[in-house]
Protein backbone atom coordinates (compact mmCIF):
# COMPACT_ATOMS: atom_id res chain seq x y z
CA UNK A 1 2.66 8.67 20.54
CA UNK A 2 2.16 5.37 18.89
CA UNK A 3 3.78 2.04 18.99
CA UNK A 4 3.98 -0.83 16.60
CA UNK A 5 0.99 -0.20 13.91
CA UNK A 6 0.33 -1.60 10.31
CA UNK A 7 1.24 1.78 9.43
CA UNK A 8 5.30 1.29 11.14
CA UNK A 9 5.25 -2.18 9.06
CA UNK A 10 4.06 -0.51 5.47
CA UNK A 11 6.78 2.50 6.35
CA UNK A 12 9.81 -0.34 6.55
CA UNK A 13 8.48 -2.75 4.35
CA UNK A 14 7.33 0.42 1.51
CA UNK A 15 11.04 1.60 1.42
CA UNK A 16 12.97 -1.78 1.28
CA UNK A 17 10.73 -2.90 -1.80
CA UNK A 18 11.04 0.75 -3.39
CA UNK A 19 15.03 0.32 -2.57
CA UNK A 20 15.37 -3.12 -4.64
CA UNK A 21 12.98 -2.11 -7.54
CA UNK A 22 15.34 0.83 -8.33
CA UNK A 23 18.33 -1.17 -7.45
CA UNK A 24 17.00 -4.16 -9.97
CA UNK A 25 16.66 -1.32 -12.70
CA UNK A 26 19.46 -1.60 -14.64
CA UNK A 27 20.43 -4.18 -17.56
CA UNK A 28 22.55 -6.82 -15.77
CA UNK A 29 19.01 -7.88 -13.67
CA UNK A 30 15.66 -8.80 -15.08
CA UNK A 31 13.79 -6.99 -12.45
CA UNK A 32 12.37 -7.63 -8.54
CA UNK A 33 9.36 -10.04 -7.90
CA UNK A 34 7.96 -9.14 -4.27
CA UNK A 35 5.09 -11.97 -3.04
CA UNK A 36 2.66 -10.60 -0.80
CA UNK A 37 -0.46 -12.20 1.02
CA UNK A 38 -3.77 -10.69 0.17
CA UNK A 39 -4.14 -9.41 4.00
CA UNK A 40 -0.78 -7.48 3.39
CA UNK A 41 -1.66 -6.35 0.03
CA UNK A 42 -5.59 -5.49 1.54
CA UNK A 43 -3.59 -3.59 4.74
CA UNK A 44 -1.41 -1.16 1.87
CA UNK A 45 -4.16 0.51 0.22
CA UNK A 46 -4.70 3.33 2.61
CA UNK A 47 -1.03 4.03 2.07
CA UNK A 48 -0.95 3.96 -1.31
CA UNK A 49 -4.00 5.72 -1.74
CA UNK A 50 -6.19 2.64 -3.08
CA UNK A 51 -4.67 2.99 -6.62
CA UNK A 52 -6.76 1.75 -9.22
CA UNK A 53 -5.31 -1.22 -10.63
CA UNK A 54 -6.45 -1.75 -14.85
CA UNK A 55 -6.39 -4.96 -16.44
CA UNK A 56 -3.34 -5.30 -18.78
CA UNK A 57 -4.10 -7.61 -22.60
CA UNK A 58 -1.43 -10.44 -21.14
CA UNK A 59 -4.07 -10.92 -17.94
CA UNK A 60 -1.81 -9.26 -15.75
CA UNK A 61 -2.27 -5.85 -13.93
CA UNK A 62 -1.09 -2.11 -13.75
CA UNK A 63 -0.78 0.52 -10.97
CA UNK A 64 -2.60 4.16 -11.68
CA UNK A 65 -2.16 5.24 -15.21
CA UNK A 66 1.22 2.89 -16.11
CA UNK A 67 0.82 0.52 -19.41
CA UNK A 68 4.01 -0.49 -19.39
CA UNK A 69 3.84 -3.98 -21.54
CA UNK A 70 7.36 -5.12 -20.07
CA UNK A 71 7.70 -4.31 -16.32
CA UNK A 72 10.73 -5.38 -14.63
CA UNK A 73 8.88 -5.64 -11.00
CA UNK A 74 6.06 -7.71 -10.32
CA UNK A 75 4.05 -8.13 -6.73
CA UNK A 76 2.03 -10.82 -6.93
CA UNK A 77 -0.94 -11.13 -4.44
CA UNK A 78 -1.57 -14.52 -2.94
CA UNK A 79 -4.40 -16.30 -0.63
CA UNK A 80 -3.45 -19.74 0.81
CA UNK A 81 -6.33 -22.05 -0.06
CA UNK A 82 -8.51 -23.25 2.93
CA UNK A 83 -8.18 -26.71 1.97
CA UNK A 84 -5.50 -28.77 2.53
CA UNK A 85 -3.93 -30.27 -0.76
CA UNK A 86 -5.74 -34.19 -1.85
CA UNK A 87 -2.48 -35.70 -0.60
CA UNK A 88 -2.00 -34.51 2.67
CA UNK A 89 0.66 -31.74 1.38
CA UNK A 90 0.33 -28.04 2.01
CA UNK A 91 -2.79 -25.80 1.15
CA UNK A 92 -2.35 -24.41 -2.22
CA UNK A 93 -1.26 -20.99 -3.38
CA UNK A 94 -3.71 -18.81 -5.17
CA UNK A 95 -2.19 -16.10 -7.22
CA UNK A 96 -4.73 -13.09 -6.45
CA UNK A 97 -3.19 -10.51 -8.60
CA UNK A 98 0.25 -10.36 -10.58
CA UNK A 99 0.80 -6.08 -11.13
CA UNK A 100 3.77 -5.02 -13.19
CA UNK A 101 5.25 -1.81 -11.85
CA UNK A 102 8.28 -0.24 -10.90
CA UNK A 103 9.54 1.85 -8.10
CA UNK A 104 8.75 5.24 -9.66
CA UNK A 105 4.62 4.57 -9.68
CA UNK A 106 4.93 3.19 -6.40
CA UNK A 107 6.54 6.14 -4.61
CA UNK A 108 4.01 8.58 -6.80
CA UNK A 109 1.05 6.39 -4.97
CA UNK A 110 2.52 6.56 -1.71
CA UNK A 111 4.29 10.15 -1.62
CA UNK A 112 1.82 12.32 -3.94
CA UNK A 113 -1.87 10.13 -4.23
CA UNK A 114 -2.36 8.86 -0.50
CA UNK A 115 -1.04 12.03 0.91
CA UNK A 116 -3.23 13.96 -1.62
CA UNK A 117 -6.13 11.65 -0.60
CA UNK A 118 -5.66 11.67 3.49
CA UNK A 119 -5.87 15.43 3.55
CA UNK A 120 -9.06 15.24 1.33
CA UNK A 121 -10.95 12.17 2.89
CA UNK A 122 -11.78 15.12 5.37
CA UNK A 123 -14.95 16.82 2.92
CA UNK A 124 -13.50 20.11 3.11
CA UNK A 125 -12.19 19.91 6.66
CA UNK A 126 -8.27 19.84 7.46
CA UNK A 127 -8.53 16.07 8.32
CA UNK A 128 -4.77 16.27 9.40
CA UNK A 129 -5.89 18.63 11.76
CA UNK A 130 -8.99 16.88 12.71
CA UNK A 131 -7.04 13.57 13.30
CA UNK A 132 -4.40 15.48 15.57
CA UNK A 133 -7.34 17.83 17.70
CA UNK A 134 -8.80 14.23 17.90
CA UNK A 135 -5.72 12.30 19.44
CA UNK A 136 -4.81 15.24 21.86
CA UNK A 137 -8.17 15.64 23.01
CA UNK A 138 -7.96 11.60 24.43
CA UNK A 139 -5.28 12.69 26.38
CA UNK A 140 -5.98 16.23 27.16
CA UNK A 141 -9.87 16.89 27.53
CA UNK A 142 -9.19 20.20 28.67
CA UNK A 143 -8.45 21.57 24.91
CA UNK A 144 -12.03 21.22 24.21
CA UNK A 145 -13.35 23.16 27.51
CA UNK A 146 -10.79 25.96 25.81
CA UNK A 147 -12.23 26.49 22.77
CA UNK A 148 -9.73 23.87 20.54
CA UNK A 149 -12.29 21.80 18.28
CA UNK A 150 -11.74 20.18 15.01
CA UNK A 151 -11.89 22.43 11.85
């Protein structure tokens, strides 16, 4: 059992972004821009499997193996400066990353790569298994006194 988790926020927030870069796919819209803060963008990686991100020629960025040179959705990563602006105004923005993608490479991070990637992460070992024998045995010692032990 588990209750509110950054996992729960990725799982809403992961399908609503997927939703409107499909949605924005089409010629009557020039695409989807989400804005996310570094911490957010930081807290996704497990769930998208830590894709490698490669530098595009215009400065921008690129999820996995996509060189698409005209993406339609951007995310672009921001930090709020530390210091407050000379005239008393609000801390600056500062734009992190800007990666062009599209729904497509984003579901094939988070449905084929991080999956592919969990189970692994384990060195040979069932790590879904592990992390379940793990979570049970918290709340029920006994499995261990009866022989159930991680693979």
């Amino acid at each position: 059992m588990e209750g509110p988790n950054i996992s729960n926020v990725f799982k809403r927030t992961f399908y609503q972004i997927a939703f409107k870069f499909q949605v924005t796919r089409r010629e009557a819209s020039v695409g989807c821009v989400l804005a996310l803060p570094r911490p957010v963008w930081d807290s996704w990686q497990p769930f998208l499997g830590a894709p490698e991100l490669r530098r595009h020629h215009d400065g921008t960025w690129r999820l996995l193996d996509d060189h698409a040179s005209d993406p339609a959705d951007w995310i672009y990563v921001f930090d709020v400066t530390g210091d407050p602006a000379p005239d008393g105004g609000p801390a600056p923005i500062d734009v992190r990353l800007v990666i062009g993608t599209d729904a497509a490479t984003l579901s094939r991070a988070a449905f084929d790569i991080a999956p592919a990637k969990a189970v692994e992460h384990g060195a040979g070992a069932d790590a879904v298994a592990t992390a379940i024998i793990r979570r049970l045995t918290s709340y029920l010692p006994e499995m261990l006194v009866h022989g159930f032990r991680s693979p």
